[in-house]
Protein backbone atom coordinates (compact mmCIF):
# COMPACT_ATOMS: atom_id res chain seq x y z
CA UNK A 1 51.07 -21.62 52.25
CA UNK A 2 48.96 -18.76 51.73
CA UNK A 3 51.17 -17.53 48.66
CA UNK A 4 51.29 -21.38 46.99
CA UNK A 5 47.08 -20.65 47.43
CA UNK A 6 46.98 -17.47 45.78
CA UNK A 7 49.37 -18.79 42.84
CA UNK A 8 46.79 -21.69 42.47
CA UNK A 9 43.73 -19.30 42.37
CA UNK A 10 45.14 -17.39 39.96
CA UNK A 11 47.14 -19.56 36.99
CA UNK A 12 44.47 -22.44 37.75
CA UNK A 13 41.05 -21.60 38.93
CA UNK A 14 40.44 -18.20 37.15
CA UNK A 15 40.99 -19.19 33.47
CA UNK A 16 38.55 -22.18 34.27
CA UNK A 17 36.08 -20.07 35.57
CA UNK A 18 36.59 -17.40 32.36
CA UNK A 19 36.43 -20.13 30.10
CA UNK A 20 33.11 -21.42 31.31
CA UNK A 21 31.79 -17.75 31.49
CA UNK A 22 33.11 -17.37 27.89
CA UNK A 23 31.52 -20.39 26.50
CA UNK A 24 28.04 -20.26 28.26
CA UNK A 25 27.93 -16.06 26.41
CA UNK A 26 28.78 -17.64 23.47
CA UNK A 27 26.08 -20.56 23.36
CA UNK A 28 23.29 -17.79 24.81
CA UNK A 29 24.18 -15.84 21.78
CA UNK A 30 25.51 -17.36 19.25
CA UNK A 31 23.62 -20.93 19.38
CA UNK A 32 21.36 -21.80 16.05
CA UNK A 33 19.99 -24.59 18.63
CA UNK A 34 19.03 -21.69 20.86
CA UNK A 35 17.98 -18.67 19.24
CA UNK A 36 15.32 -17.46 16.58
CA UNK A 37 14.53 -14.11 15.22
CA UNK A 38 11.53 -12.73 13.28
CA UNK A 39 11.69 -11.96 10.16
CA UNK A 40 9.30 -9.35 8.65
CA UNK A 41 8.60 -9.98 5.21
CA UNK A 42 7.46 -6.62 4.61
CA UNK A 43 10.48 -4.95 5.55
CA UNK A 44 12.88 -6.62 2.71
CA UNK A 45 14.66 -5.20 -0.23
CA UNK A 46 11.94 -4.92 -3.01
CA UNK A 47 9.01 -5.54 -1.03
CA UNK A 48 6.72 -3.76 -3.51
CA UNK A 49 7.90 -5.63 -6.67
CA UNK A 50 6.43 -9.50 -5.48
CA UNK A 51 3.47 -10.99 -4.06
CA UNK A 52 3.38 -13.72 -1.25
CA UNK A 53 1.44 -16.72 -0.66
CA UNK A 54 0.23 -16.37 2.82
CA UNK A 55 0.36 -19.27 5.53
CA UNK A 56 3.92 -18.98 6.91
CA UNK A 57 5.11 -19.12 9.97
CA UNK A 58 7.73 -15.66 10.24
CA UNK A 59 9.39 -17.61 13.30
CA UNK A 60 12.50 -18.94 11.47
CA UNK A 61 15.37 -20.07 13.54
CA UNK A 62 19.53 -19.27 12.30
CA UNK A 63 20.10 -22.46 11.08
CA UNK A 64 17.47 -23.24 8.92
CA UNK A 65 18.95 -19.85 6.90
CA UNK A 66 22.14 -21.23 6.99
CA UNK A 67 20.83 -24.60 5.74
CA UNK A 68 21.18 -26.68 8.59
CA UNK A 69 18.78 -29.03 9.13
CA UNK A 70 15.80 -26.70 8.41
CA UNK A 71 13.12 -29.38 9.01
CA UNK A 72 14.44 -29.43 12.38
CA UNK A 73 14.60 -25.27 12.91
CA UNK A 74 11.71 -24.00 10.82
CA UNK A 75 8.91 -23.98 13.60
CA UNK A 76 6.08 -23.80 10.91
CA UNK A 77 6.63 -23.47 7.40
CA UNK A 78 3.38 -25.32 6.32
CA UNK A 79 1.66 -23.47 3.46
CA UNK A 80 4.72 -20.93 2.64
CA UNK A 81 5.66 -22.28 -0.78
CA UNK A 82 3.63 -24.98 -1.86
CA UNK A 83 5.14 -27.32 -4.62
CA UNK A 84 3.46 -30.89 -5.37
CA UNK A 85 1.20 -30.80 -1.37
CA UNK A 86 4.97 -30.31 0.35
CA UNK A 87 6.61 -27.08 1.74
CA UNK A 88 10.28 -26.35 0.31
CA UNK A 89 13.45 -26.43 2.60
CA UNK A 90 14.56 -23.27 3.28
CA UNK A 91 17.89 -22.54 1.56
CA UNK A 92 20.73 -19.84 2.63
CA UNK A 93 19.14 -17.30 0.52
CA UNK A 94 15.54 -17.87 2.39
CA UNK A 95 15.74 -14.23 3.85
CA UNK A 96 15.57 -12.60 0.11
CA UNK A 97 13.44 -15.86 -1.11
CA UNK A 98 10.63 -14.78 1.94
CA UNK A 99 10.24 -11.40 -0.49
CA UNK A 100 10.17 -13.19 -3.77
CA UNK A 101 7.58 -15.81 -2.57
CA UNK A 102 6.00 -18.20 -5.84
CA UNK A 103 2.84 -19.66 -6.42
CA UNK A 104 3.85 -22.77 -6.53
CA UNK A 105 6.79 -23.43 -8.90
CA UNK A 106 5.95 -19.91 -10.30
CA UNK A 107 7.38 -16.90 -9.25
CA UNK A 108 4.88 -14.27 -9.64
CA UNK A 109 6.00 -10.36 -9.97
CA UNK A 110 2.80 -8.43 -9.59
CA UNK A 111 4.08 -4.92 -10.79
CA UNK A 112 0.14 -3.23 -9.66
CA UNK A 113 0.70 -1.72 -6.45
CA UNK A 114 -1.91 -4.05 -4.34
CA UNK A 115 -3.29 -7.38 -5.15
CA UNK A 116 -4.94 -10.19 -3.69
CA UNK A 117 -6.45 -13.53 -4.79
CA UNK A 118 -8.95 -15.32 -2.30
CA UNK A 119 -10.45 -18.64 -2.61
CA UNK A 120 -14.44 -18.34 -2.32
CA UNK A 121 -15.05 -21.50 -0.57
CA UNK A 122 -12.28 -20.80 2.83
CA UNK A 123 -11.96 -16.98 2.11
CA UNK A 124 -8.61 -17.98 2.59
CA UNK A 125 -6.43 -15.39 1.07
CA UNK A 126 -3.88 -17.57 -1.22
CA UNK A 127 -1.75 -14.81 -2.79
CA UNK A 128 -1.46 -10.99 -1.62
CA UNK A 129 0.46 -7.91 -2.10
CA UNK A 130 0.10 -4.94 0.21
CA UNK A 131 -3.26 -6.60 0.71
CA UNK A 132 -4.37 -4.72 4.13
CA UNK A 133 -2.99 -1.34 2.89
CA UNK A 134 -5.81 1.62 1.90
CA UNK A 135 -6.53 2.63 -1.16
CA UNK A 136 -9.07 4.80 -3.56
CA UNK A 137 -11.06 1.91 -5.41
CA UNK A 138 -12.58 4.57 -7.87
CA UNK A 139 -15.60 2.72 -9.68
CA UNK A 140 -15.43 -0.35 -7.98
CA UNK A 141 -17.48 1.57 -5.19
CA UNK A 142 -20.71 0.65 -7.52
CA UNK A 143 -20.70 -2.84 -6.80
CA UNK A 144 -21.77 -1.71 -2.43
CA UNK A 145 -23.87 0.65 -4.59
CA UNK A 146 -26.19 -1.95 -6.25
CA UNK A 147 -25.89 -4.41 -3.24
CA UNK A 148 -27.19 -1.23 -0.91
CA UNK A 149 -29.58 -0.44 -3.56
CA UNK A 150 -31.34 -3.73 -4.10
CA UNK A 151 -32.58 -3.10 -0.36
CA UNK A 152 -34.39 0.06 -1.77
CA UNK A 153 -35.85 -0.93 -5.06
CA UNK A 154 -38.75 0.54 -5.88
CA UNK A 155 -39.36 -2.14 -8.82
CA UNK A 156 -37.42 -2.45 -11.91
CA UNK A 157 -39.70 -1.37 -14.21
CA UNK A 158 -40.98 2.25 -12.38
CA UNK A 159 -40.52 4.90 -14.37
CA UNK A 160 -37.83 7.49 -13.63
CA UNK A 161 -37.37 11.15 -15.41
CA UNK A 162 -33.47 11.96 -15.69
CA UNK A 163 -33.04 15.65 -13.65
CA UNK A 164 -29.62 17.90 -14.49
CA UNK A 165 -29.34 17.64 -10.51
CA UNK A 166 -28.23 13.45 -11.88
CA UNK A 167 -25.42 14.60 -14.22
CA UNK A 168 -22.28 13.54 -12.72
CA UNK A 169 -19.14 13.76 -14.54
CA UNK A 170 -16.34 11.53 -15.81
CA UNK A 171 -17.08 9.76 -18.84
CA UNK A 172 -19.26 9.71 -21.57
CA UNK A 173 -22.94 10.88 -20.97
CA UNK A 174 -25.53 8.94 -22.37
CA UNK A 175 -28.47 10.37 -20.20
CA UNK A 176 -29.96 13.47 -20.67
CA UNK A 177 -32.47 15.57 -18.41
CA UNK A 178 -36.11 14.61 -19.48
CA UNK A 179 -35.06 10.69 -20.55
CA UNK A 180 -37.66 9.04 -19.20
CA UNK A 181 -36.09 5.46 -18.04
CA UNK A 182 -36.84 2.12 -16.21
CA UNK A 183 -34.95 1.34 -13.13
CA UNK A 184 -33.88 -1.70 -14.95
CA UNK A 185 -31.99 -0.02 -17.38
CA UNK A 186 -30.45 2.61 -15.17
CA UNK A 187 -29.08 -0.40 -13.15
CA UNK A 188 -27.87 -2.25 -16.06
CA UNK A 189 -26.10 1.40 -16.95
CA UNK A 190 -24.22 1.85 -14.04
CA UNK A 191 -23.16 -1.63 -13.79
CA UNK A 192 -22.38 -2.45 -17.54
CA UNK A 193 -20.73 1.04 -18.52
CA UNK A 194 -20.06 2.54 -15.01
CA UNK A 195 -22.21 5.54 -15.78
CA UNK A 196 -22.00 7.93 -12.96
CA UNK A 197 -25.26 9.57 -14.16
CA UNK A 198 -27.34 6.26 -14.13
CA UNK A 199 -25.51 5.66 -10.62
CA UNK A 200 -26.89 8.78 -9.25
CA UNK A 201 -30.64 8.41 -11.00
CA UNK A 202 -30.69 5.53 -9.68
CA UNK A 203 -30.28 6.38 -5.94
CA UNK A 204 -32.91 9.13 -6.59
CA UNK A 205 -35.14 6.41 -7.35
CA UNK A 206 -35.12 5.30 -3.83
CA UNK A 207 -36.66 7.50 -1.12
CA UNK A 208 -32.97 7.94 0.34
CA UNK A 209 -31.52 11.23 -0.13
CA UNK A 210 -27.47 10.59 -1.44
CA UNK A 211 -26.28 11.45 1.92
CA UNK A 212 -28.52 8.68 3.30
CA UNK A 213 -27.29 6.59 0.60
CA UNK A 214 -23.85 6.35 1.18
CA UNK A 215 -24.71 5.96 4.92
CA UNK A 216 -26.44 3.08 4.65
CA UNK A 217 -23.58 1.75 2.03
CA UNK A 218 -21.34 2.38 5.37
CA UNK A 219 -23.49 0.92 7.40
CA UNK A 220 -23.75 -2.71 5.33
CA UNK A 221 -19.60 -2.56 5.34
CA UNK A 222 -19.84 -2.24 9.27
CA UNK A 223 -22.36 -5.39 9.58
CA UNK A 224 -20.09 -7.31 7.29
CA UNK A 225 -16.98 -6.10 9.68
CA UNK A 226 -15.27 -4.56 6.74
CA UNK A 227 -13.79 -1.75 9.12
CA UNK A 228 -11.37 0.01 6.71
CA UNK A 229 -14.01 0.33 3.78
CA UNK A 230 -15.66 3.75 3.84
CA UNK A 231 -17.68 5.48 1.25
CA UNK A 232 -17.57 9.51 0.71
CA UNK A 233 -20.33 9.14 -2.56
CA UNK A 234 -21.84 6.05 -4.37
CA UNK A 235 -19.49 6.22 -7.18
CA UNK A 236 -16.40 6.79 -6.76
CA UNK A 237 -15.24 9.80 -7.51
CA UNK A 238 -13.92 10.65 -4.34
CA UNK A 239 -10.50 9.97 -3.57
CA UNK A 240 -11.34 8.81 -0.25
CA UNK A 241 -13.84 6.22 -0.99
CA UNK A 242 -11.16 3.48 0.39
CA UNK A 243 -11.18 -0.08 0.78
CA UNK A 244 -8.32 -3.02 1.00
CA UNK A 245 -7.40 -5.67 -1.40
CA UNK A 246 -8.55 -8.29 1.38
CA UNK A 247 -12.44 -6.25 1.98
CA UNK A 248 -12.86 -5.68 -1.59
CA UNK A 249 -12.28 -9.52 -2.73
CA UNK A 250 -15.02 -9.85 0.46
CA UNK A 251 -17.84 -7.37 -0.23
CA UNK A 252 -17.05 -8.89 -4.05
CA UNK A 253 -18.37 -12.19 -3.43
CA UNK A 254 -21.13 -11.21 -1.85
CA UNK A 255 -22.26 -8.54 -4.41
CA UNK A 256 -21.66 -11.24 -7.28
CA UNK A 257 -23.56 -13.79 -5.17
CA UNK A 258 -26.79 -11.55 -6.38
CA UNK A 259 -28.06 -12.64 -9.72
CA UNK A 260 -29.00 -9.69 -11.14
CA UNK A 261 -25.34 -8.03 -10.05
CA UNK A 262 -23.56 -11.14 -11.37
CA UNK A 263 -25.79 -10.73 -14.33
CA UNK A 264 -25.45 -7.08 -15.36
CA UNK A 265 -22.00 -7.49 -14.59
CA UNK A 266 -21.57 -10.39 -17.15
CA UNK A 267 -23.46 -8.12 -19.80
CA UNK A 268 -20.89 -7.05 -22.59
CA UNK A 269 -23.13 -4.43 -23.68
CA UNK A 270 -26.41 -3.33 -22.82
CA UNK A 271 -29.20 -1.25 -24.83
CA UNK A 272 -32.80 0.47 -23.93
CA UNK A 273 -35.05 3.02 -25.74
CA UNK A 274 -36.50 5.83 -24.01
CA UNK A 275 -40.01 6.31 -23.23
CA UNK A 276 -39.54 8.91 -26.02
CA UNK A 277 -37.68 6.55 -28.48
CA UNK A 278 -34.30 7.19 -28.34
CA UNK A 279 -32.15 3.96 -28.35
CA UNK A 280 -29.30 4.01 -25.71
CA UNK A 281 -26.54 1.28 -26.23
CA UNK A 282 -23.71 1.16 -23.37
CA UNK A 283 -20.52 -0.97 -23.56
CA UNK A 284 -19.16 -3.05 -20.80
CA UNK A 285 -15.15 -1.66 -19.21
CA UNK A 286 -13.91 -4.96 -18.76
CA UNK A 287 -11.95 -6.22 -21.46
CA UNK A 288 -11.97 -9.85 -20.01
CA UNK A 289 -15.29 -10.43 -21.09
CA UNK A 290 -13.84 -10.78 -24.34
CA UNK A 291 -11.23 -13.27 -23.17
CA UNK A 292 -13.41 -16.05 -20.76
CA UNK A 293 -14.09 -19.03 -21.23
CA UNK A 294 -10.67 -20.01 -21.38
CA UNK A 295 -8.52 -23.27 -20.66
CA UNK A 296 -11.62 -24.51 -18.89
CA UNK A 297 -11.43 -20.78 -16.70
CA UNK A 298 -14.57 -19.00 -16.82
CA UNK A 299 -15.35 -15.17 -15.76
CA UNK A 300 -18.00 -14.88 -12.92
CA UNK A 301 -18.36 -11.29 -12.60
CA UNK A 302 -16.27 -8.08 -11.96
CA UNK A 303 -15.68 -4.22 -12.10
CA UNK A 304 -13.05 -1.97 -13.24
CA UNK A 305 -12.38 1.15 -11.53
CA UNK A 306 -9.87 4.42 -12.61
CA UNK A 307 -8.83 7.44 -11.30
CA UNK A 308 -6.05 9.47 -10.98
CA UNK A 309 -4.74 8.75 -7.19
CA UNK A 310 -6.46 4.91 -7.73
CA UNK A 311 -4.79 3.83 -10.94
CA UNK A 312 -6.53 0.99 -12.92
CA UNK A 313 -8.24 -1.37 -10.93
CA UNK A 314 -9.95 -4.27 -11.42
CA UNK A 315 -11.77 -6.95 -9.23
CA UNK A 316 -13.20 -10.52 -10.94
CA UNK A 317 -14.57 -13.66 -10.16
CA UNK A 318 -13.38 -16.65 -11.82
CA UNK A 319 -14.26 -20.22 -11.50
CA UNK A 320 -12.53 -23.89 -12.76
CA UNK A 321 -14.19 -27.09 -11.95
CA UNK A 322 -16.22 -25.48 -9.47
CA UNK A 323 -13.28 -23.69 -7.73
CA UNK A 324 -14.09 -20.37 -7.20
CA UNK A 325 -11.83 -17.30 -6.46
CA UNK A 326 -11.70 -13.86 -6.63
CA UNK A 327 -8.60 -11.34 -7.89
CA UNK A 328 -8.02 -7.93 -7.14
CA UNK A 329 -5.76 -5.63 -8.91
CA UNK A 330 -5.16 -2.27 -7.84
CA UNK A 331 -3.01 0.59 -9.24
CA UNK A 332 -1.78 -0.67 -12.33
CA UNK A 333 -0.21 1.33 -14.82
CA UNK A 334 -2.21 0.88 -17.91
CA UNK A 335 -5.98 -0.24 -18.39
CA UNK A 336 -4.23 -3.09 -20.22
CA UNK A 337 -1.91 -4.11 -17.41
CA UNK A 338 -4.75 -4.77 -14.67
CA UNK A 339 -6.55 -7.32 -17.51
CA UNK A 340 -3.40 -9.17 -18.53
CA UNK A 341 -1.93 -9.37 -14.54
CA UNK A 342 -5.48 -10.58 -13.41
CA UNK A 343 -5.11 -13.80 -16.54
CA UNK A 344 -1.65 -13.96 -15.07
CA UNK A 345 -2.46 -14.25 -11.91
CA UNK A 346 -5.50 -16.48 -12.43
CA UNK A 347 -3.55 -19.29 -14.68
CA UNK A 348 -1.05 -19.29 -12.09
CA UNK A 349 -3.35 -19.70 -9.68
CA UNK A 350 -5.34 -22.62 -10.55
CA UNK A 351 -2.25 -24.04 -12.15
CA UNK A 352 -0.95 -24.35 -8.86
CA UNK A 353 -3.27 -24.78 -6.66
């Protein structure tokens, strides 16, 4: 009896019980019903070559890659590709798709190495690339230069005599020692033509020493929680005067917010005479100046910035039927490329959205 028990146990009852073992591994495995995995965007082939449009979930379960059923799988795609107010279905290539995310219908290859676009009214950020990574922002630095500065002014029309302790380099020089200037014009200089000598005149025209300067321009980022901006000097020559795409687009809209900013900023060229009669004419950097209004698109405000380790950079403001939003480009190749990506980017942008 005991032998017919063991034959039983072991022909009958212990393939059942491996079978059951066998399929239970499988389903905990194997199961697109069961299992999700994360996928990190930033971590795909060609990550530096395309932008995304941010609101995706990065929970995406097996099946929805492999096309089955995604409405069912995809835990939250809301927001991810936006076409006509509806999200896409996720197809089989949806890994690779995840890098080459469109605005809208448009796929959008941002060859500058960090970019952003943020709507003014949500400071939503609606397209980015490398958004939160550092980087030198070169002249850009002047527009938390004027902000900082309009808590200092002295008055715009106190006169100011130019010392050779002002010269900075990197550019043209249009001021010499002895000018005697307004404050007016020495803000309309550094803003219109980026002159670092106006930049630093004007500080000295405050009772802040530079040091104190650029501390208090620290300071205002820390109030306005921009933690990863930090200023070395208020203009930008220093390589490690660093912001991010997202802080920049920020401390942007505020700056711009300030009419005489937005104004000087909007100047194409600007022009003074000395106390001593010599005429000073300054041109504005930004080429798009020359290129708004367009298609019902009009500029706002902005500032260039270049360096070596920075590349060509270039933040604007832009608004269409009262829609306001801000671009940043940073790191293009060319001064041409960061003007023609931004009017890329922008007629994408409120084409789509």
């Amino acid at each position: 009896m005991q032998k017919i028990l063991r034959t039983i146990l072991i022909f009958v009852l212990f393939p059942i019980s491996f079978s059951l073992i066998f399929t239970a591994t499988y389903f905990s495995f194997f199961s697109p019903e069961i299992n999700t995995f994360i996928v990190k965007s930033n971590s795909l082939k060609d990550k530096d070559k395309f932008g995304k449009v941010l609101g995706a979930s990065e929970v995406i379960s097996d099946s929805a890659v492999n096309n089955e059923n995604p409405k069912k799988d995809v835990t939250s795609i809301q927001g991810l590709i936006l076409t006509e107010g509806k999200p896409n279905n996720l197809t089989s290539g949806s890994l690779k798709e995840l890098n080459n995310l469109k605005i809208g219908k448009t796929e959008f290859n941002l060859t500058a190495k960090i970019g952003a676009v943020m709507d003014c009214q949500s400071d939503n950020i609606i397209f980015e690339k490398n958004a939160d990574q550092l980087w030198p922002i070169a002249s850009i630095t002047k527009l938390v230069t004027a902000l900082v500065f309009l808590d200092y002014n002295p008055g715009w029309e106190k006169i100011y005599e130019i010392k050779s302790s002002d010269k900075r380099e990197g550019g043209r020089i249009y001021l010499f020692s002895g000018d005697k200037v307004k404050v007016k014009d020495l803000f309309y200089f550094s803003l219109v033509g980026s002159d670092n000598t106006a930049t630093i005149a004007l500080i000295n025209t405050t009772d802040l020493t530079e040091a104190e300067f650029v501390q208090k321009m620290n300071e205002k980022m820390q109030r306005l929680d921009l933690i990863n901006t930090k200023f070395i000097d208020p203009i930008g020559l220093n390589n490690n005067n660093v912001s991010t795409a997202k802080e920049i687009a920020k401390f942007t809209k505020i700056a711009l917010a300030n009419k005489d900013i937005c104004q000087a900023s909007l100047s194409k060229k600007y022009e003074f005479t000395t106390l001593a009669g010599r005429k000073k004419v300054i041109y504005n950097t930004n080429e798009l100046l020359n290129k708004y209004p367009d298609k019902e698109i009009n500029l706002i405000g902005g500032k260039t910035g270049h360096m070596e380790a920075a590349g060509y950079c270039l933040v604007s403001k832009f608004e269409n039927n009262s829609h306001e939003i801000i671009t940043v480009v940073l790191g293009a190749a060319s001064d041409h490329d960061r003007f023609s990506l931004t009017q890329r980017l922008v007629d994408e942008v409120y084409k789509n959205f």
